[in-house]
Protein backbone atom coordinates (compact mmCIF):
# COMPACT_ATOMS: atom_id res chain seq x y z
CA UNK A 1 24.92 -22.02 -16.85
CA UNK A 2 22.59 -19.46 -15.49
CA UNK A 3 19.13 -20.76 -13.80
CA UNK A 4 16.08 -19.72 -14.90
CA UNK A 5 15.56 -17.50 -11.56
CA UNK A 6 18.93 -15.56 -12.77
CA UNK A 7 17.47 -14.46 -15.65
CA UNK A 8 14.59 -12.80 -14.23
CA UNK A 9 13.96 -9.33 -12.70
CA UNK A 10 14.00 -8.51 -9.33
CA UNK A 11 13.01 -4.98 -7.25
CA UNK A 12 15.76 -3.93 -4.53
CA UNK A 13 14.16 -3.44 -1.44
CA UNK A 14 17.43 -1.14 0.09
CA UNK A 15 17.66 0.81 -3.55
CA UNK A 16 14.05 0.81 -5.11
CA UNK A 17 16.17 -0.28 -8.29
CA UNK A 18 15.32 -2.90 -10.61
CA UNK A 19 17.72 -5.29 -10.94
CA UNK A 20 18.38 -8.19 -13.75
CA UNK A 21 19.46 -11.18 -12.54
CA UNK A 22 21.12 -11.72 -8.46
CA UNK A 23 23.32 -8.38 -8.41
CA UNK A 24 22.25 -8.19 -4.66
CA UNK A 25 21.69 -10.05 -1.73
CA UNK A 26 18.45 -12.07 -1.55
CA UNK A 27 17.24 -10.30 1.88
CA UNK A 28 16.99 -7.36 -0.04
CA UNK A 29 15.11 -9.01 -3.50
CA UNK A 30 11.58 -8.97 -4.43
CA UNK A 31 10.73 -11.31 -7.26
CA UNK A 32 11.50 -13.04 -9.06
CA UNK A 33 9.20 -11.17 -12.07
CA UNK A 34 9.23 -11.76 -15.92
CA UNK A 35 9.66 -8.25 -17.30
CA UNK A 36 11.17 -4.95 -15.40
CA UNK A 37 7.46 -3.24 -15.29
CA UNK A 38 6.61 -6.04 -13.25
CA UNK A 39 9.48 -5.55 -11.07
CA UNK A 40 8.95 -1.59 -10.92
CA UNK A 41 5.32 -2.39 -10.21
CA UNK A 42 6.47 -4.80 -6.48
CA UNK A 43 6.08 -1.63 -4.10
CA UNK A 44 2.54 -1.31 -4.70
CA UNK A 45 1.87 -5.32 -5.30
CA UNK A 46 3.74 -5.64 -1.48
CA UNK A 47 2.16 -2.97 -0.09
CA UNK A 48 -1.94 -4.54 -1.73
CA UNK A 49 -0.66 -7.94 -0.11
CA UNK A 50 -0.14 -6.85 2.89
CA UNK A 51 -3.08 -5.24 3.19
CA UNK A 52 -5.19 -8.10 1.86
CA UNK A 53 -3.24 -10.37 4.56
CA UNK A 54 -4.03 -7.94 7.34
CA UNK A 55 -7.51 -7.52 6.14
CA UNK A 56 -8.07 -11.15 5.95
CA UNK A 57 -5.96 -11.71 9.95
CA UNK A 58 -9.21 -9.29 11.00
CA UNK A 59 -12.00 -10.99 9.46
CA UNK A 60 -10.16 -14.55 11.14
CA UNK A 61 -10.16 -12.61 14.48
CA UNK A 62 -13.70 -11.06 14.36
């Protein structure tokens, strides 16, 4: 029986494909996400996290 996580999307970090379900290995997942926009979209959610994490490190430091 497949788990609710297996059913989901997930964006390849090594590829930059989208992926249904655990084709590869979970270092190189993002996700899980509902629909395969939302998995297309991770680059740019990663890359706005990151920067609101660093921007946030800053304002801690300052």
């Amino acid at each position: 029986m497949a788990s609710e996580a297996e059913k989901k999307y997930w964006y390849n970090l090594s590829t930059g494909a989208v992926e249904h379900g655990f084709q590869s290995p979970s270092v190189d997942r993002a996700g899980p996400y509902d629909t395969e926009a939302e998995a297309a979209a991770a680059p740019e959610r990663i890359r706005a996290n990151s920067k609101r994490w660093a921007d946030e490190e800053r304002a801690e430091d300052a």
